[in-house]
C-alpha atoms as a PDB file:
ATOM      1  CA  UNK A   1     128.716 104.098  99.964  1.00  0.00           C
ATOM      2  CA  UNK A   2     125.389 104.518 101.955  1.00  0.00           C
ATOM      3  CA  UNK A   3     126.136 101.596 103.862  1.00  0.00           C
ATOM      4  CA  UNK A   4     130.193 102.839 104.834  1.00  0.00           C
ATOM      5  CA  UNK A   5     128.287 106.087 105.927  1.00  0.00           C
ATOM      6  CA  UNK A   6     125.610 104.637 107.965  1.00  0.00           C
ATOM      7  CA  UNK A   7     128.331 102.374 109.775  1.00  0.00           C
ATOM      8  CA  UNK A   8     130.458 105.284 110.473  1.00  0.00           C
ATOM      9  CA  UNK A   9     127.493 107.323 112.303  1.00  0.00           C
ATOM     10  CA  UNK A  10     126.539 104.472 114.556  1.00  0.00           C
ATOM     11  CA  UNK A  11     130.075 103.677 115.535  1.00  0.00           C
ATOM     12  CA  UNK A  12     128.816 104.950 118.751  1.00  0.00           C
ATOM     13  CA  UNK A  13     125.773 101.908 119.422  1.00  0.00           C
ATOM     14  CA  UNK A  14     126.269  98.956 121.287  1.00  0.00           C
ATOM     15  CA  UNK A  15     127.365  96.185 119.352  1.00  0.00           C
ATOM     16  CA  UNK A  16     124.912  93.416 121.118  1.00  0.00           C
ATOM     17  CA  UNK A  17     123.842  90.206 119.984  1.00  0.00           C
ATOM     18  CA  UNK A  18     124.540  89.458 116.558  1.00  0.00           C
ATOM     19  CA  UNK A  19     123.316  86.049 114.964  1.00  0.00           C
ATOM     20  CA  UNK A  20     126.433  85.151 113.144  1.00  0.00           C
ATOM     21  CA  UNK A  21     124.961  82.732 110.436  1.00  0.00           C
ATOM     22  CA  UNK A  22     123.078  83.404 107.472  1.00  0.00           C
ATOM     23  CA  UNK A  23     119.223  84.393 107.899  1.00  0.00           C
ATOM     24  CA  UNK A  24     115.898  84.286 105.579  1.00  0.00           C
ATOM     25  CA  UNK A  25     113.088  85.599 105.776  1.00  0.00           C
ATOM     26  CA  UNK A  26     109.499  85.924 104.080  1.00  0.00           C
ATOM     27  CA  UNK A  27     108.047  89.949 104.384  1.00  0.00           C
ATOM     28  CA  UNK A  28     104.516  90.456 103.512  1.00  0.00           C
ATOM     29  CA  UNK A  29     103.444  94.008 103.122  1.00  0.00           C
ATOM     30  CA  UNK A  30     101.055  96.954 102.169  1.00  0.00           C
ATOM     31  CA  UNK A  31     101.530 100.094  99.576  1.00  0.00           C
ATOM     32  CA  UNK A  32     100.294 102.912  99.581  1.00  0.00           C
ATOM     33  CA  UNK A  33     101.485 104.488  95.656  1.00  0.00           C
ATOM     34  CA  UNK A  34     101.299 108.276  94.348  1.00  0.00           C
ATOM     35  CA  UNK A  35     101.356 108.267  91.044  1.00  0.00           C
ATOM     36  CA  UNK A  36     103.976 110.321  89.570  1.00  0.00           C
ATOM     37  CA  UNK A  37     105.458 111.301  85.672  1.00  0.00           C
ATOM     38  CA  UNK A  38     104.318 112.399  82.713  1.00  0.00           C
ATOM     39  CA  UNK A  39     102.011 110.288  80.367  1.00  0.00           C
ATOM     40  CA  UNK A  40     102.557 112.903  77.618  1.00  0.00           C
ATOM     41  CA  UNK A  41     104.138 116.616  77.368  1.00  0.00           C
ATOM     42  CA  UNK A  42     100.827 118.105  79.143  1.00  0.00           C
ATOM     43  CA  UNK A  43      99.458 115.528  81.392  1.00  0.00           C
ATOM     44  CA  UNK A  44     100.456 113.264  84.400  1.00  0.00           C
ATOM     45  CA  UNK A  45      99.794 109.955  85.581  1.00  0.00           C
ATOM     46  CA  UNK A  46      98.141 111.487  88.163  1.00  0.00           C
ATOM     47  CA  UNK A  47      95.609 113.442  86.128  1.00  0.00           C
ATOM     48  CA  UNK A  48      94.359 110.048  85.283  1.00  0.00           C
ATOM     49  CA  UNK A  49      94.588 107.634  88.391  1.00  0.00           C
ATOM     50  CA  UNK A  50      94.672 108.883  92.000  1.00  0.00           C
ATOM     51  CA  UNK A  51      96.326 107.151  94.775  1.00  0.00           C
ATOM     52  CA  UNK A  52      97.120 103.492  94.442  1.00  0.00           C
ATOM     53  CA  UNK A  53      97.423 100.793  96.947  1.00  0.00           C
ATOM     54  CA  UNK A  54      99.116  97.640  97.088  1.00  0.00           C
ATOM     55  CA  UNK A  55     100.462  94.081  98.257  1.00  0.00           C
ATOM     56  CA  UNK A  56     103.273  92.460  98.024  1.00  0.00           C
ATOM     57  CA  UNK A  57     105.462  89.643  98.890  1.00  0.00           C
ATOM     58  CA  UNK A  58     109.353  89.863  99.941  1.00  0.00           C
ATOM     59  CA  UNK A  59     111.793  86.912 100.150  1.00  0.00           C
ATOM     60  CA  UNK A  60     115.507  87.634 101.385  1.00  0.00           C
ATOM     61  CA  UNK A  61     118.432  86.275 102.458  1.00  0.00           C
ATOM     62  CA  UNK A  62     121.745  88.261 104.192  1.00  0.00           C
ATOM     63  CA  UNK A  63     125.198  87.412 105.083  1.00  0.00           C
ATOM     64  CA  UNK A  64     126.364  89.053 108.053  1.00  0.00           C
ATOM     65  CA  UNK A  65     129.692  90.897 107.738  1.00  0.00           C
ATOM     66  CA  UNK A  66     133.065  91.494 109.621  1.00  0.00           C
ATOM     67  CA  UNK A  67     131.287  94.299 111.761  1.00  0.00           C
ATOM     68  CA  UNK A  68     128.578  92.840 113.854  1.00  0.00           C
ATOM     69  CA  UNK A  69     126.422  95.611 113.103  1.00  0.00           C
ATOM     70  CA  UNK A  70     126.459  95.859 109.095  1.00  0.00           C
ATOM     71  CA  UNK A  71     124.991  93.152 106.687  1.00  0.00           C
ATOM     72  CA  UNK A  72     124.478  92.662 103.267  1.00  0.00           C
ATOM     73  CA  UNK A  73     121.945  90.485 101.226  1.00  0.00           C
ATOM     74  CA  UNK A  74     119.829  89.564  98.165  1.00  0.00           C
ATOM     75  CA  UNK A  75     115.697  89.794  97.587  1.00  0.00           C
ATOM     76  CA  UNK A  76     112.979  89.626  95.296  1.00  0.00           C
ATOM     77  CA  UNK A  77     109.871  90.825  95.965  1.00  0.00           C
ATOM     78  CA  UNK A  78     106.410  90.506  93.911  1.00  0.00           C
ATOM     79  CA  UNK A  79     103.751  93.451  94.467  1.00  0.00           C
ATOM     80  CA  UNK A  80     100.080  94.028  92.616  1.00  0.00           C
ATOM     81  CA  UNK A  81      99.154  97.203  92.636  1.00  0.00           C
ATOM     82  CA  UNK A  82      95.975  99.011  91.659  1.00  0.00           C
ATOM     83  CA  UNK A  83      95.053 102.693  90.392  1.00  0.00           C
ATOM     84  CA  UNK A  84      91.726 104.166  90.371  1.00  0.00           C
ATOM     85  CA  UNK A  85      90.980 105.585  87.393  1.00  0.00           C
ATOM     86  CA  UNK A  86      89.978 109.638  87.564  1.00  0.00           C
ATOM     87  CA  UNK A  87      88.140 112.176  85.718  1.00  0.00           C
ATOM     88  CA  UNK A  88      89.852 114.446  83.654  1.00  0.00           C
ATOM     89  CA  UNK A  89      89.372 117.179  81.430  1.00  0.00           C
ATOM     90  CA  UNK A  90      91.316 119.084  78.471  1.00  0.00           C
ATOM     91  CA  UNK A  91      90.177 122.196  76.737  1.00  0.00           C
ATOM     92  CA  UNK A  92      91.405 123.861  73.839  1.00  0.00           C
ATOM     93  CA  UNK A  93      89.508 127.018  74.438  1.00  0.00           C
ATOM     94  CA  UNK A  94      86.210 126.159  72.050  1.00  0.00           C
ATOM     95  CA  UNK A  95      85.848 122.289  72.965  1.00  0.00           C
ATOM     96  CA  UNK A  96      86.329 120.146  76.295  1.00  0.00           C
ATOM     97  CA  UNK A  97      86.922 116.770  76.209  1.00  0.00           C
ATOM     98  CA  UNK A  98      86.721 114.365  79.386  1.00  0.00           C
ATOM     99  CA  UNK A  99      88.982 111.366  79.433  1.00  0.00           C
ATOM    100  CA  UNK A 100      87.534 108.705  82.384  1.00  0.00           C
ATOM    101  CA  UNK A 101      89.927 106.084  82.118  1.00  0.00           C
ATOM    102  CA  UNK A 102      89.100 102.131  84.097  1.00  0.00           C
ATOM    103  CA  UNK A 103      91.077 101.362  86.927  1.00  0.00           C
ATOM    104  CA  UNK A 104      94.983 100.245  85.965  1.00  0.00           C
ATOM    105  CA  UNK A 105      96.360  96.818  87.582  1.00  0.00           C
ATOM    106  CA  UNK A 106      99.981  96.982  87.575  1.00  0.00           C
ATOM    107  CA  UNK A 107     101.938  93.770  88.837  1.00  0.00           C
ATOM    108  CA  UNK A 108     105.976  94.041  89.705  1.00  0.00           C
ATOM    109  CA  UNK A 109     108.757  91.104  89.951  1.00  0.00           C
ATOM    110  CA  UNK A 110     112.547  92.838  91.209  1.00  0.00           C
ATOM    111  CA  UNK A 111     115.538  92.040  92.368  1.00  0.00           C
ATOM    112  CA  UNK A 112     118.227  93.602  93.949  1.00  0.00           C
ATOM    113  CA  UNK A 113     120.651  94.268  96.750  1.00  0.00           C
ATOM    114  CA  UNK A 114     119.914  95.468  99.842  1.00  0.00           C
ATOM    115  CA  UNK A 115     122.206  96.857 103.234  1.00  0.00           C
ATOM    116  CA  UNK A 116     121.180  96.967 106.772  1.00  0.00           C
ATOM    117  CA  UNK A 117     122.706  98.688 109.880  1.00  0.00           C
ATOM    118  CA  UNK A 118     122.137  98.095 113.527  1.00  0.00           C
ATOM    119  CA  UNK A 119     121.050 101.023 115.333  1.00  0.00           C
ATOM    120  CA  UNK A 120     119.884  99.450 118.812  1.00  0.00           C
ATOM    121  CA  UNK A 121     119.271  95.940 120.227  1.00  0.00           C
ATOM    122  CA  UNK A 122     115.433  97.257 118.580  1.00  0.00           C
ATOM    123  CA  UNK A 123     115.966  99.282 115.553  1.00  0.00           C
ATOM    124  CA  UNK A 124     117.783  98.532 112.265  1.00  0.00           C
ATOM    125  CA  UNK A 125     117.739 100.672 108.957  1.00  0.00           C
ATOM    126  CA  UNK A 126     117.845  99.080 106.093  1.00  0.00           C
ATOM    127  CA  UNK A 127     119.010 100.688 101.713  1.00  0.00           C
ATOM    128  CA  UNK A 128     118.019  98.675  98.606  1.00  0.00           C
ATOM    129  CA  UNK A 129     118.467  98.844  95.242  1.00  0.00           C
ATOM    130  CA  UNK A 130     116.470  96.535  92.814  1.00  0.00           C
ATOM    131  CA  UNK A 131     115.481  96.002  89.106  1.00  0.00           C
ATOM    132  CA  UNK A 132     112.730  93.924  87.620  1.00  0.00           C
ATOM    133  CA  UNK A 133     109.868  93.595  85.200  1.00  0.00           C
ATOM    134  CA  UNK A 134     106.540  94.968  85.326  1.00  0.00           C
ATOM    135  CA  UNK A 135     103.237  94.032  83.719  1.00  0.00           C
ATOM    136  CA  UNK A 136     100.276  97.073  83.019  1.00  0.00           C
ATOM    137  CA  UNK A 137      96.599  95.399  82.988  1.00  0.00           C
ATOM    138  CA  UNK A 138      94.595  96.674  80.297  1.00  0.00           C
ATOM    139  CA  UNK A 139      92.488  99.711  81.309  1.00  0.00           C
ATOM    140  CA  UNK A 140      89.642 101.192  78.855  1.00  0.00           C
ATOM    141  CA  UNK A 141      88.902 104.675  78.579  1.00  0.00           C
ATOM    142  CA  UNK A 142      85.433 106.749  77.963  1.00  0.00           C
ATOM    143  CA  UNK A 143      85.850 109.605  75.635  1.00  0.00           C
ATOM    144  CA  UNK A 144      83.204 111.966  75.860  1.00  0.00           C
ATOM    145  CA  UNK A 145      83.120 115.883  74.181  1.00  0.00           C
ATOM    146  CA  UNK A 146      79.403 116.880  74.181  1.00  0.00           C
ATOM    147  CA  UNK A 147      76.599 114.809  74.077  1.00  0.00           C
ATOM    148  CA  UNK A 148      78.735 112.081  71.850  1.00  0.00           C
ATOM    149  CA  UNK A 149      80.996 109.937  73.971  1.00  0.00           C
ATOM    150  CA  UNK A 150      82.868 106.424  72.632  1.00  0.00           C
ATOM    151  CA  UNK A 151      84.698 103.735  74.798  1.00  0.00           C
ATOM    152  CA  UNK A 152      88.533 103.108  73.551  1.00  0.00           C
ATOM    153  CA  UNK A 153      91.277 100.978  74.323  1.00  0.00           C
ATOM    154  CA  UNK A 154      93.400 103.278  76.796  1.00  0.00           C
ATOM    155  CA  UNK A 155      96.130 101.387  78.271  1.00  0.00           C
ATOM    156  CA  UNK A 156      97.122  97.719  76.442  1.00  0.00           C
ATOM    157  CA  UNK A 157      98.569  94.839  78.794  1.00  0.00           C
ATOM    158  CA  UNK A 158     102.272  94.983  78.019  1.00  0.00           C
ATOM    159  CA  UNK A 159     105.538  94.729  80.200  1.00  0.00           C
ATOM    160  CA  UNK A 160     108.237  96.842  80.403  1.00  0.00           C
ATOM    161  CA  UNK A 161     111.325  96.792  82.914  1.00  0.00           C
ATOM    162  CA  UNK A 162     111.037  98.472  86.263  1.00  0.00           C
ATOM    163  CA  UNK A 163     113.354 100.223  88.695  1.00  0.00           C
ATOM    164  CA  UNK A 164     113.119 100.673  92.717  1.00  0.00           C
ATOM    165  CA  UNK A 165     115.172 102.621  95.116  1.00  0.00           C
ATOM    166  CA  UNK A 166     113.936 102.621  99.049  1.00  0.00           C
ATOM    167  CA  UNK A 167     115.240 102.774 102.860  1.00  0.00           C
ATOM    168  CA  UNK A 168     113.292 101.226 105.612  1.00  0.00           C
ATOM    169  CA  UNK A 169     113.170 101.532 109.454  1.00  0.00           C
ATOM    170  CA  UNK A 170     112.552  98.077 110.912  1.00  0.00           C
ATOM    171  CA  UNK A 171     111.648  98.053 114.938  1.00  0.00           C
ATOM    172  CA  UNK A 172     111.970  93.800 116.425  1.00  0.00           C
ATOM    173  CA  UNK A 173     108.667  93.575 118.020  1.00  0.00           C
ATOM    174  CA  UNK A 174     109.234  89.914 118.707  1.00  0.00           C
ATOM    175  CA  UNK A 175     111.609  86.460 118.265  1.00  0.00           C
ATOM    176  CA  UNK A 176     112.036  86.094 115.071  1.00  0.00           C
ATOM    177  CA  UNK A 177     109.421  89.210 113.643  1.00  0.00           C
ATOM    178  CA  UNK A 178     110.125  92.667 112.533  1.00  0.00           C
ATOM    179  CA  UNK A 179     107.899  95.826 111.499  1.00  0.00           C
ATOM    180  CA  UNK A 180     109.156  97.422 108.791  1.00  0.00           C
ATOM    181  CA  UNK A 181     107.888 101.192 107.457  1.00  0.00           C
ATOM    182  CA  UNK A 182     109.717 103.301 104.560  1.00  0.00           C
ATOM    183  CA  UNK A 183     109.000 105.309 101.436  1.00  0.00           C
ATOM    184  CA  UNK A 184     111.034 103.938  98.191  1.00  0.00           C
ATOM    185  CA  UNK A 185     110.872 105.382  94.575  1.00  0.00           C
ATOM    186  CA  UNK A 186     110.064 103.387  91.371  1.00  0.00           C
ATOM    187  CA  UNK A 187     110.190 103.746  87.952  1.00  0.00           C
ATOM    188  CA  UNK A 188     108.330 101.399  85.611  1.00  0.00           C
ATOM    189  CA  UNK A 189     108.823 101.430  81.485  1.00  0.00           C
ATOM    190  CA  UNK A 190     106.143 103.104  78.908  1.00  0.00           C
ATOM    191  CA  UNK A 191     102.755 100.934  78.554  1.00  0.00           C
ATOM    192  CA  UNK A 192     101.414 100.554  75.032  1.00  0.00           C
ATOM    193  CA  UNK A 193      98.618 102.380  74.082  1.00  0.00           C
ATOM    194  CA  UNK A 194      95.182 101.287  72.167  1.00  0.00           C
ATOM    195  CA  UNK A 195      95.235 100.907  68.670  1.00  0.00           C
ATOM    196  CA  UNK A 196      91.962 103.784  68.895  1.00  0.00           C
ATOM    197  CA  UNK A 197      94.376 106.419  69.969  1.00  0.00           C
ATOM    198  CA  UNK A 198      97.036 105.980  66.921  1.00  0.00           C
ATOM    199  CA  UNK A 199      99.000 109.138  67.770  1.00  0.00           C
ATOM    200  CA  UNK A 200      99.193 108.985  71.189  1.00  0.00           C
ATOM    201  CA  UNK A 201     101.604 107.190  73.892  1.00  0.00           C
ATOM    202  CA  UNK A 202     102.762 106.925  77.243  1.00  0.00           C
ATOM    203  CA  UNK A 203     105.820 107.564  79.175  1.00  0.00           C
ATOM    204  CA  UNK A 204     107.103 105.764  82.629  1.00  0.00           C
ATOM    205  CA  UNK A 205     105.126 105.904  85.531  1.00  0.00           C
ATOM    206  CA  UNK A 206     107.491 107.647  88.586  1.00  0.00           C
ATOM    207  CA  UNK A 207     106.147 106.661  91.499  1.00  0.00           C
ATOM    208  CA  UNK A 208     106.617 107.598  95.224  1.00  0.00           C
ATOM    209  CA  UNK A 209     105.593 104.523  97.277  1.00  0.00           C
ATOM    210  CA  UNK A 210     105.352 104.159 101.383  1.00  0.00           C
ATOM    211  CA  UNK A 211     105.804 100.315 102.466  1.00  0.00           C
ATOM    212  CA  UNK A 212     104.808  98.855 105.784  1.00  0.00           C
ATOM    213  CA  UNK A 213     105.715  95.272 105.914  1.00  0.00           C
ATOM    214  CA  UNK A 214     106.320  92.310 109.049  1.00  0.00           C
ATOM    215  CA  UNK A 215     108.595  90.083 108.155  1.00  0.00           C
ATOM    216  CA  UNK A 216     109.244  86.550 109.772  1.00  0.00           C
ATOM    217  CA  UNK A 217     113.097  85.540 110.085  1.00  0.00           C
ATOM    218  CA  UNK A 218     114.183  81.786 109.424  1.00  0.00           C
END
């Protein structure tokens, strides 16, 4: 539906040169992640980790279509991303207790479906849709109400599935190349928790990610 939209409003661009065979290409790119959702009722992800940032690697492959400027086509992507782990603090009125949790490693494999119209001989913008599995690192976390303080097991490295949704503007800047700059959001399943925090758990991280990315067409 996105895509029937997008071809309506550019009805009005000049069709150009359109490669009519099928094209690959390899896109290697930078994240920059807010962390987003709730870890429990009272607390976000983002109480515990600030900002994260990223790599990752993109294969793809499209088809072109009837209408020289619409095309449709398959990826998967692999990204690593890392958290930095923040200070936080919970009171219950008579006692405070500080949670400093390690940094969180969080690796991503999707696939999915993605659309791209032609704006200009330059610009093209491009929807996806992808699913995948995800992996959380293990990250300790110091517990400290006091003067007494203890080390537990925070976050256990476990896998869950993951979800992404995005839209990219991608500018040619050269035969063959293409810069590529978006935001897309992600969902990735509940980690399991250390067996030193028995009554506690986590729920999805919600992410809001910008990409920048070059690709390289074949």
């Amino acid at each position: 539906m996105i895509s029937i939209l997008f071809a309506f409003c550019i009805g009005s661009v000049s069709d150009g040169d359109v490669d009519p065979t099928d094209t690959s290409e390899v896109e290697i790119g930078l994240r920059l992640i807010e962390p987003g959702g709730d870890v429990q009722e009272e607390t976000q992800w983002d109480d515990f980790f600030s900002a994260g940032f990223g790599l990752s690697v993109r294969m793809s492959h499209r088809w072109p279509t009837s209408s020289e400027r619409l095309s449709f086509g398959l990826y998967a992507m692999f990204s690593l991303d890392e958290f930095q782990g923040s200070s936080f603090s919970s009171s219950d009125g008579s006692t405070t207790v500080k949670f400093e949790p390690e940094d969180l490693l969080v690796a991503r494999l999707t696939a999915g479906l993605s659309a791209r119209q032609k704006l200009s001989q330059v610009f093209l913008i491009e929807e996806y849709v992808g699913v995948g599995l995800a992996h959380y690192g293990s990250a300790d976390m110091e517990i400290s109400s006091g003067a007494s303080s203890a080390e537990v097991d925070g976050i256990e490295g476990s896998s869950d599935w993951t979800f992404e949704v995005g839209i990219k503007l991608r500018a040619q800047v050269g035969a063959g190349i293409e810069f590529a700059l978006g935001p897309s959001y992600e969902i990735t399943g509940d980690p399991e928790v250390g067996d030193d925090i028995p009554a506690a758990n986590a729920e999805a991280q919600e992410n809001i990610v910008l990409n920048m990315s070059i690709a390289l067409r074949f």
